[in-house]
N, C-alpha and C. Protein backbone atom coordinates (compact mmCIF):
# COMPACT_ATOMS: atom_id res chain seq x y z
N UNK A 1 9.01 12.15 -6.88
CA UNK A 1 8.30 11.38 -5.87
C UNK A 1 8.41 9.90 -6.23
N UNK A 2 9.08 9.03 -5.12
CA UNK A 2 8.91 7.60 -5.92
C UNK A 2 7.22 6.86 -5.32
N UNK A 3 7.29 5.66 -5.98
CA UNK A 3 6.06 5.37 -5.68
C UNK A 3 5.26 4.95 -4.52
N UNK A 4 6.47 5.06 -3.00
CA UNK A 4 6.69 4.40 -1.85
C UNK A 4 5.78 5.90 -1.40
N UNK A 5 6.53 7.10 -1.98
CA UNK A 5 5.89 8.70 -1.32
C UNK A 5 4.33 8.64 -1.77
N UNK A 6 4.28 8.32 -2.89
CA UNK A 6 2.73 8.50 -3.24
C UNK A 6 1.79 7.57 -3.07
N UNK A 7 2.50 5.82 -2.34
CA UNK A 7 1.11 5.49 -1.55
C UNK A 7 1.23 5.79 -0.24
N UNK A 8 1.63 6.80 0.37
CA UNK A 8 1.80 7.23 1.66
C UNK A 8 0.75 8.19 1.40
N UNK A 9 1.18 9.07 0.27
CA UNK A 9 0.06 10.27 0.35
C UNK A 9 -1.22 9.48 0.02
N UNK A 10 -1.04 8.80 -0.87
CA UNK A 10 -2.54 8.37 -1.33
C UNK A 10 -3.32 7.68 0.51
N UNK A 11 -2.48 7.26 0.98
CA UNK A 11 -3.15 6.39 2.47
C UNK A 11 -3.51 7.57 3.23
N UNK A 12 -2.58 8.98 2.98
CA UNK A 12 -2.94 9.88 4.52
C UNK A 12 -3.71 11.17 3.91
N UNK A 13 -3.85 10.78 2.39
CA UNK A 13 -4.83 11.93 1.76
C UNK A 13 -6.37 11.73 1.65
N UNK A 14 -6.58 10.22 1.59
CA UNK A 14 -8.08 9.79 1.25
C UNK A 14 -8.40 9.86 2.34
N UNK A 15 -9.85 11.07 1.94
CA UNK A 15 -10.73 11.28 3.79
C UNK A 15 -11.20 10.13 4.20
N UNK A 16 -11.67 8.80 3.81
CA UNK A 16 -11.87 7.99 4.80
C UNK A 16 -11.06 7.21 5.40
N UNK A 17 -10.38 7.21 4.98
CA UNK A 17 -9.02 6.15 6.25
C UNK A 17 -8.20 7.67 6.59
N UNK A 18 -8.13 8.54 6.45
CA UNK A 18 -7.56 10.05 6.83
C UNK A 18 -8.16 10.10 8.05
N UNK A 19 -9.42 10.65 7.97
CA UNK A 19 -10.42 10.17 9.75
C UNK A 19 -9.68 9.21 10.48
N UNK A 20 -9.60 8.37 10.03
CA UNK A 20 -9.55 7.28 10.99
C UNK A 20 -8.03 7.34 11.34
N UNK A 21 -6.67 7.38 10.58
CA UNK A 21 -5.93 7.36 11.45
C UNK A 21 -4.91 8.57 11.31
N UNK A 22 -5.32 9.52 10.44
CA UNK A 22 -4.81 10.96 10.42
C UNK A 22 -3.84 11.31 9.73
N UNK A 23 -2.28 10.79 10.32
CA UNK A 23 -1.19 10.95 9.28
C UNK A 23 -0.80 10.15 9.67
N UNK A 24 -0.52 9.10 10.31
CA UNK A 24 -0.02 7.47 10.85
C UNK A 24 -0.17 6.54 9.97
N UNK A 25 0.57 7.11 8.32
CA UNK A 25 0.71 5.40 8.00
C UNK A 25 2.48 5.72 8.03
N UNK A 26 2.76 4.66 7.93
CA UNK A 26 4.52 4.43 8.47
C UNK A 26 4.88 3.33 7.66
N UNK A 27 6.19 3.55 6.59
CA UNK A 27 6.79 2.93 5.88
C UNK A 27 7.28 1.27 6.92
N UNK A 28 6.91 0.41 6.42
CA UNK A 28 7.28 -1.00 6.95
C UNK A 28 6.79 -1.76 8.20
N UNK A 29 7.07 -0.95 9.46
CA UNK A 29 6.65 -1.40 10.41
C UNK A 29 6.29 -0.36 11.96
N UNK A 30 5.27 -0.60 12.63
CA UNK A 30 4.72 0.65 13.65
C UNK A 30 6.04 0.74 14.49
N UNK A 31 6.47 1.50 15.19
CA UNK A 31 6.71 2.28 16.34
C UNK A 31 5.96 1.83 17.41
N UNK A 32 7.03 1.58 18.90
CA UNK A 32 6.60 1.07 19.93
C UNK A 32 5.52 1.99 20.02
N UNK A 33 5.71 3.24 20.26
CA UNK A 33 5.02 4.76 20.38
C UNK A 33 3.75 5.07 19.53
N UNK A 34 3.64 4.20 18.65
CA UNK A 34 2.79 4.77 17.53
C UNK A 34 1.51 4.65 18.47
N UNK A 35 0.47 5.56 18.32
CA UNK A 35 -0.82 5.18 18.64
C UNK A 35 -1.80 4.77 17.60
N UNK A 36 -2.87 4.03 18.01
CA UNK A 36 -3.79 3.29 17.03
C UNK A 36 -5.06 3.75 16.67
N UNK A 37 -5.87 3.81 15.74
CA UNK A 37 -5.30 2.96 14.24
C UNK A 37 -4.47 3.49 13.36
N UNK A 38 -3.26 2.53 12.94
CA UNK A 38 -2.08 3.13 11.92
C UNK A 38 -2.15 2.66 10.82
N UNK A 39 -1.87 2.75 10.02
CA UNK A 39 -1.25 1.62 8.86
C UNK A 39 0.17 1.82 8.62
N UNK A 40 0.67 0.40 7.80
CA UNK A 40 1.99 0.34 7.47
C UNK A 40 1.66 0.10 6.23
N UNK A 41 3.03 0.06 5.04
CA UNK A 41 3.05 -0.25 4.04
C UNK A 41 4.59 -0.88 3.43
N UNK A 42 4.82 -0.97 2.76
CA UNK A 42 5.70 -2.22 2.37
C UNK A 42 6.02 -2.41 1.15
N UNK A 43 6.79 -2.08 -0.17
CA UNK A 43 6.91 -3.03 -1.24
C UNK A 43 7.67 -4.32 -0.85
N UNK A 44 6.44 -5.17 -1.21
CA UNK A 44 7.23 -6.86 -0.90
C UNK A 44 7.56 -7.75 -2.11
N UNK A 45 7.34 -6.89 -3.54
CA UNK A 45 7.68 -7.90 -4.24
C UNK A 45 8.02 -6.71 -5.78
N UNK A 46 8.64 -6.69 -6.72
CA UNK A 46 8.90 -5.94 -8.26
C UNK A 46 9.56 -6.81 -8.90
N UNK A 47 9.07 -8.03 -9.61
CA UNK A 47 9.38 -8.57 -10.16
C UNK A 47 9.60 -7.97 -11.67
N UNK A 48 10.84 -8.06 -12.44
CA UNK A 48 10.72 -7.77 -13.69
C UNK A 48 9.87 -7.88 -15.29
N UNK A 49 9.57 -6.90 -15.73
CA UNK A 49 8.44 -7.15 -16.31
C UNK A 49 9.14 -7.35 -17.72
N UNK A 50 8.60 -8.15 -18.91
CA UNK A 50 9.43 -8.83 -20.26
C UNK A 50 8.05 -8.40 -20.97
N UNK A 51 8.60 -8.03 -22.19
CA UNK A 51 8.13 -7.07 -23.05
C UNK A 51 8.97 -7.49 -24.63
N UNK A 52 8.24 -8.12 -25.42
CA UNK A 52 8.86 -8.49 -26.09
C UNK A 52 10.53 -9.37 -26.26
N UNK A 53 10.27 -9.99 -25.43
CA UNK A 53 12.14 -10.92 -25.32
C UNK A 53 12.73 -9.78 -23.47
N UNK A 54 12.22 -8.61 -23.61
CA UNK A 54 13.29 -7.67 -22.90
C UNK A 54 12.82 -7.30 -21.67
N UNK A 55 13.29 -7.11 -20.64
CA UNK A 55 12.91 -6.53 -19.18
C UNK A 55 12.15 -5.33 -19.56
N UNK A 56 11.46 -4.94 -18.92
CA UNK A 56 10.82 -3.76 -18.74
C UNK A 56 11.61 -2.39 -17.90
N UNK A 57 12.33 -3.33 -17.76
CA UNK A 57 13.14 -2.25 -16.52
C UNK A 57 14.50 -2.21 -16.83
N UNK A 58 14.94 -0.88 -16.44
CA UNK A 58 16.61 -0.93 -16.65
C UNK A 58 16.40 0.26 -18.43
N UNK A 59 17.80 0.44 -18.11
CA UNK A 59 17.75 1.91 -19.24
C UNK A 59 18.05 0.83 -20.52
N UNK A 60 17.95 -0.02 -20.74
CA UNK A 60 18.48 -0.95 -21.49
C UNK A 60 17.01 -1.22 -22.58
N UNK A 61 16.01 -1.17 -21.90
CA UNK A 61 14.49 -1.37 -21.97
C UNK A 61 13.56 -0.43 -22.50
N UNK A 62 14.10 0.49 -22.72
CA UNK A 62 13.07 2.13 -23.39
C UNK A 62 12.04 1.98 -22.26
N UNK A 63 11.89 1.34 -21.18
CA UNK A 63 10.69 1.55 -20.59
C UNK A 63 10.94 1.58 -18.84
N UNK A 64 10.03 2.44 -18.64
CA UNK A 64 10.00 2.55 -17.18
C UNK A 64 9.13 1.55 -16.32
N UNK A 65 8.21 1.11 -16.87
CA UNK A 65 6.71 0.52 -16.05
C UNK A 65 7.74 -0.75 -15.15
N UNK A 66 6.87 -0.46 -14.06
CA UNK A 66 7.40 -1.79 -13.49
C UNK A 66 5.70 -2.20 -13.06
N UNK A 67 5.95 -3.33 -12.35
CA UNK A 67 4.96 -3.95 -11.86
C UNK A 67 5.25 -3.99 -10.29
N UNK A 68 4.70 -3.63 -8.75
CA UNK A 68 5.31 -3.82 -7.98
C UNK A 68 3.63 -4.13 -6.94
N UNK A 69 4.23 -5.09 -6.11
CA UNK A 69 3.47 -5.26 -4.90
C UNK A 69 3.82 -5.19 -3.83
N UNK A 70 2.60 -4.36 -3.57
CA UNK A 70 2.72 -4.10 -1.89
C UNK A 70 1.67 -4.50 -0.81
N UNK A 71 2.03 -4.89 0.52
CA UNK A 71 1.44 -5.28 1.15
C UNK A 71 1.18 -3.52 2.31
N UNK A 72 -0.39 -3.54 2.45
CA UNK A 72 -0.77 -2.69 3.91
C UNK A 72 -1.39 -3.61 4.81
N UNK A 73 -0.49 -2.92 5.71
CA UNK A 73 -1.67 -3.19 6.83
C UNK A 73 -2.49 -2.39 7.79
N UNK A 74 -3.36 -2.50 8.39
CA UNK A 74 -4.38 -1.45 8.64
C UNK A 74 -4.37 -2.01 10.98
N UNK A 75 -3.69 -1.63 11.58
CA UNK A 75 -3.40 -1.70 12.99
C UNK A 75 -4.26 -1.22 13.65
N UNK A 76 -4.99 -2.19 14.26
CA UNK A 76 -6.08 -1.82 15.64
C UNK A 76 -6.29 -2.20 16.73
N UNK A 77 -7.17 -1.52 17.84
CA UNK A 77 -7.13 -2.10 19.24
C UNK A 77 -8.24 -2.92 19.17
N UNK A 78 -8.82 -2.98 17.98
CA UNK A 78 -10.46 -4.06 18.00
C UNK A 78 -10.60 -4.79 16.47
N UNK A 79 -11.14 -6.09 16.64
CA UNK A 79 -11.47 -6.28 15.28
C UNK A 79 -12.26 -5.74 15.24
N UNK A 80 -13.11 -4.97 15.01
CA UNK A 80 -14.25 -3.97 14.54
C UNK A 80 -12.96 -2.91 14.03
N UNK A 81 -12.49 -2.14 14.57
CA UNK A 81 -11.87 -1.21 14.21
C UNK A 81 -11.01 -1.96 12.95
N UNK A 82 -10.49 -2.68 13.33
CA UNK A 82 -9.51 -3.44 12.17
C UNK A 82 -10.10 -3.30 10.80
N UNK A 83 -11.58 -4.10 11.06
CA UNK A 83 -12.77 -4.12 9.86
C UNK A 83 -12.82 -3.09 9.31
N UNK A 84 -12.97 -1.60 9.76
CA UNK A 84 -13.15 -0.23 9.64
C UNK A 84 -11.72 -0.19 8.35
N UNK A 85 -10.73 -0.23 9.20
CA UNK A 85 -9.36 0.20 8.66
C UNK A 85 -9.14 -0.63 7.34
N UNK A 86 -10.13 -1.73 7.21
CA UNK A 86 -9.89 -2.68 5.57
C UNK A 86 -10.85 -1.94 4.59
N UNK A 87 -11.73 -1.44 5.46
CA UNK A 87 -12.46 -1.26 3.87
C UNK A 87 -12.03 0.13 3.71
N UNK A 88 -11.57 1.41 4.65
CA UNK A 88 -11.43 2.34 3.72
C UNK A 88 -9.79 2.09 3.28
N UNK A 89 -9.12 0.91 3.40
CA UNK A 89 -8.02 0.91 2.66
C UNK A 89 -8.07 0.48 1.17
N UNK A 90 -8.99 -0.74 1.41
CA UNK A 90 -9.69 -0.88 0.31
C UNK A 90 -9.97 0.28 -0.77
N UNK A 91 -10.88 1.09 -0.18
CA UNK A 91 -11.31 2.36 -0.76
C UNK A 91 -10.16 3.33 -1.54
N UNK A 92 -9.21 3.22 -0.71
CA UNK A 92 -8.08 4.15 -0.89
C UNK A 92 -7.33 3.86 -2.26
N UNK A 93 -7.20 2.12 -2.18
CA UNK A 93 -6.04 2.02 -3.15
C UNK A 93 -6.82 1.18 -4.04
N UNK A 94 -8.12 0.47 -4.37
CA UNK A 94 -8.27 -0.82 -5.26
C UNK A 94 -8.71 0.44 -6.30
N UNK A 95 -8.07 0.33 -7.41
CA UNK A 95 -8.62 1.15 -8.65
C UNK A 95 -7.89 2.34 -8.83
N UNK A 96 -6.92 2.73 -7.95
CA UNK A 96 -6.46 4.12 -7.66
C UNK A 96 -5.81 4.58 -8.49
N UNK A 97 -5.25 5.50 -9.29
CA UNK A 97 -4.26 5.43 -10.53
C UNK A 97 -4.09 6.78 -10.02
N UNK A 98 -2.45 7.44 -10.59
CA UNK A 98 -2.43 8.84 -10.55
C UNK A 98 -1.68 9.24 -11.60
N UNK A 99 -2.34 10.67 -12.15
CA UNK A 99 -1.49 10.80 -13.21
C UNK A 99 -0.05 11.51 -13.74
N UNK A 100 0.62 12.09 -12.38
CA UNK A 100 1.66 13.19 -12.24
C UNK A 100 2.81 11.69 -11.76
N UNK A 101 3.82 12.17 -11.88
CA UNK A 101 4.98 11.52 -11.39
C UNK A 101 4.83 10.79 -10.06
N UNK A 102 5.35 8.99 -9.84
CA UNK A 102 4.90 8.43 -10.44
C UNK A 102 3.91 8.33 -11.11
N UNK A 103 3.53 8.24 -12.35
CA UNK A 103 1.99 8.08 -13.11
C UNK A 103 1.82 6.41 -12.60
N UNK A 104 1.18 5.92 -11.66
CA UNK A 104 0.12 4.83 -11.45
C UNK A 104 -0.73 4.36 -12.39
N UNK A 105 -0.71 3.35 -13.24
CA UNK A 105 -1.89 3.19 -13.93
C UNK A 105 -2.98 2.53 -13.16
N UNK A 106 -2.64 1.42 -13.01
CA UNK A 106 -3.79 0.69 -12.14
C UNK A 106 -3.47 0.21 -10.74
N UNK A 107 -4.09 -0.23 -9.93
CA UNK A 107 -3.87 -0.50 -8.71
C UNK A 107 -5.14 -1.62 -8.52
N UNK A 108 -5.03 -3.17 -8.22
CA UNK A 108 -5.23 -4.65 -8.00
C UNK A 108 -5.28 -4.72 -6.50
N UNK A 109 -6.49 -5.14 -6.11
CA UNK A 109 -6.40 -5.64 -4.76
C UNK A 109 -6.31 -6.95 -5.00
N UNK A 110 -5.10 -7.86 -4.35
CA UNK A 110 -4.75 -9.05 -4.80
C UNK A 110 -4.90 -9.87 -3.59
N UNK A 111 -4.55 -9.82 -2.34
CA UNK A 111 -5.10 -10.66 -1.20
C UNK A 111 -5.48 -9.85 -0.07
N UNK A 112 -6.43 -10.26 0.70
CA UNK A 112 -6.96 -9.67 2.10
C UNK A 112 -6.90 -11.12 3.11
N UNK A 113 -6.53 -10.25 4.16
CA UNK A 113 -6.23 -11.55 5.48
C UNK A 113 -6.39 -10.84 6.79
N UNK A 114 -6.95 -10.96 7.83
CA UNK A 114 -7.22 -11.04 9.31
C UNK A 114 -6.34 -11.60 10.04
N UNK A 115 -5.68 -10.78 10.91
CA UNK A 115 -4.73 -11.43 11.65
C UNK A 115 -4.72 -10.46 13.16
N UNK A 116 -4.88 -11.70 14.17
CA UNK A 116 -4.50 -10.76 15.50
C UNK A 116 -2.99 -11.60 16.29
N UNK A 117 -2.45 -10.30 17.23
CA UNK A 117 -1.84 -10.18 17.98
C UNK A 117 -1.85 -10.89 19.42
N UNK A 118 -1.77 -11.80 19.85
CA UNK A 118 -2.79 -11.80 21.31
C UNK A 118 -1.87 -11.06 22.45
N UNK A 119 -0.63 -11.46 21.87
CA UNK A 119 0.45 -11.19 22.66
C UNK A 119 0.48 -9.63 23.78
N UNK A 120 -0.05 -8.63 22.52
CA UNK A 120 -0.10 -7.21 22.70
C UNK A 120 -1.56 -6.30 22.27
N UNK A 121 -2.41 -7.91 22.30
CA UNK A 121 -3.49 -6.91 21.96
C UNK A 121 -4.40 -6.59 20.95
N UNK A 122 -3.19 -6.64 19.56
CA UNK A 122 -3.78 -5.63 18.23
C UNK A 122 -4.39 -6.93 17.53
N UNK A 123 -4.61 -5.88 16.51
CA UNK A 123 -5.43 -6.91 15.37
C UNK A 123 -5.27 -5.78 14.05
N UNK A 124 -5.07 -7.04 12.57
CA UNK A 124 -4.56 -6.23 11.65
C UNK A 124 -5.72 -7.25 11.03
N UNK A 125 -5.91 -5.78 9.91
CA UNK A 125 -6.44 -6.22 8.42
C UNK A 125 -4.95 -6.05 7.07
N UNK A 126 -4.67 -6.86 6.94
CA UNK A 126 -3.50 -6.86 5.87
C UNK A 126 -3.96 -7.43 4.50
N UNK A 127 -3.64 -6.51 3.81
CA UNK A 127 -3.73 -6.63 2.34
C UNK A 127 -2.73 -6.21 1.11
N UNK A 128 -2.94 -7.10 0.25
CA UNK A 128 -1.53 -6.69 -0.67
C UNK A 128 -2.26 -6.44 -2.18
N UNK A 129 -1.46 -5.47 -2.56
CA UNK A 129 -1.86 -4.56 -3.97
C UNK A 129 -0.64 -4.95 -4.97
N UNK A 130 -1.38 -4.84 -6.15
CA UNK A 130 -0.79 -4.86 -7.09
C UNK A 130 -0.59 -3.68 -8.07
N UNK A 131 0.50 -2.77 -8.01
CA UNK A 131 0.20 -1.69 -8.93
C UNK A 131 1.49 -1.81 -10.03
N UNK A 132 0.49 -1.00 -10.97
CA UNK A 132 1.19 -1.21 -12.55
C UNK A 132 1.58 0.66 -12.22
N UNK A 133 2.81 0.89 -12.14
CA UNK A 133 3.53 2.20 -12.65
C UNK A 133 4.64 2.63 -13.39
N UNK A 134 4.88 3.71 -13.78
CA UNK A 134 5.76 4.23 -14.48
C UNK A 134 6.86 5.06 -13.50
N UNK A 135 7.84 4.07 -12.93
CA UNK A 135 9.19 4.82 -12.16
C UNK A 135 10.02 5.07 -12.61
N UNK A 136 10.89 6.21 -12.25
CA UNK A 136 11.98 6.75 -12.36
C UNK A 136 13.21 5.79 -11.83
């Protein structure tokens, strides 16, 4: 499982954002089709991690951990609903760790932001995480 599969499960397994948008979170970006509330998710950043002089990454490194951030966002027809969709994302991922493949150690809520659509309507709660794991 890479770590892209297990914050999918972690988003469509935790019963409170599970209620709310069921199995609708979607790697990167919604679907004309999608109905609301969804979330998306995203790695937007894995910068290499140095560990004594050496990358953290790469078979070169004895080590797997990377450091990677990701941005969610939480898609609604209301800011109220939007509001809804931040905190149980919140809930879902700030602290979250898992211990089976990827093993997750920690999980950083690093920025939250409000943003609407006027164009079409929506309104997003977007937030970006910071998780420390061990990938393949």
């Amino acid at each position: 499982m890479t770590l892209e599969e297990a914050v999918h499960e972690q988003l469509t397994t935790f019963p409170g954002l599970a209620s709310l948008i069921d199995d609708r979170a979607l790697p990167m970006s919604l679907k004309k089709t999608t109905v609301l509330p969804a979330v998306t998710y995203q790695r937007i950043d894995s910068p290499p991690i140095l560990h004594r002089g050496r990358a953290g990454q790469g078979p070169e490194s004895g080590s797997k951990t990377s450091k990677a951030r990701f941005q969610v966002d939480g898609w609604a027809r209301s800011y109220d609903e939007a509001v809804a969709l931040r905190k149980q994302i919140r809930a879902a991922l700030t602290g979250w760790s898992k211990e089976v493949a990827p093993r997750v150690d920690r999980t950083l809520l690093k920025d939250d932001r409000d943003l609407s659509e006027p164009t079409n309507g929506r309104h997003r709660a977007s937030l970006d995480f910071e998780m420390w794991a061990e990938e393949n």
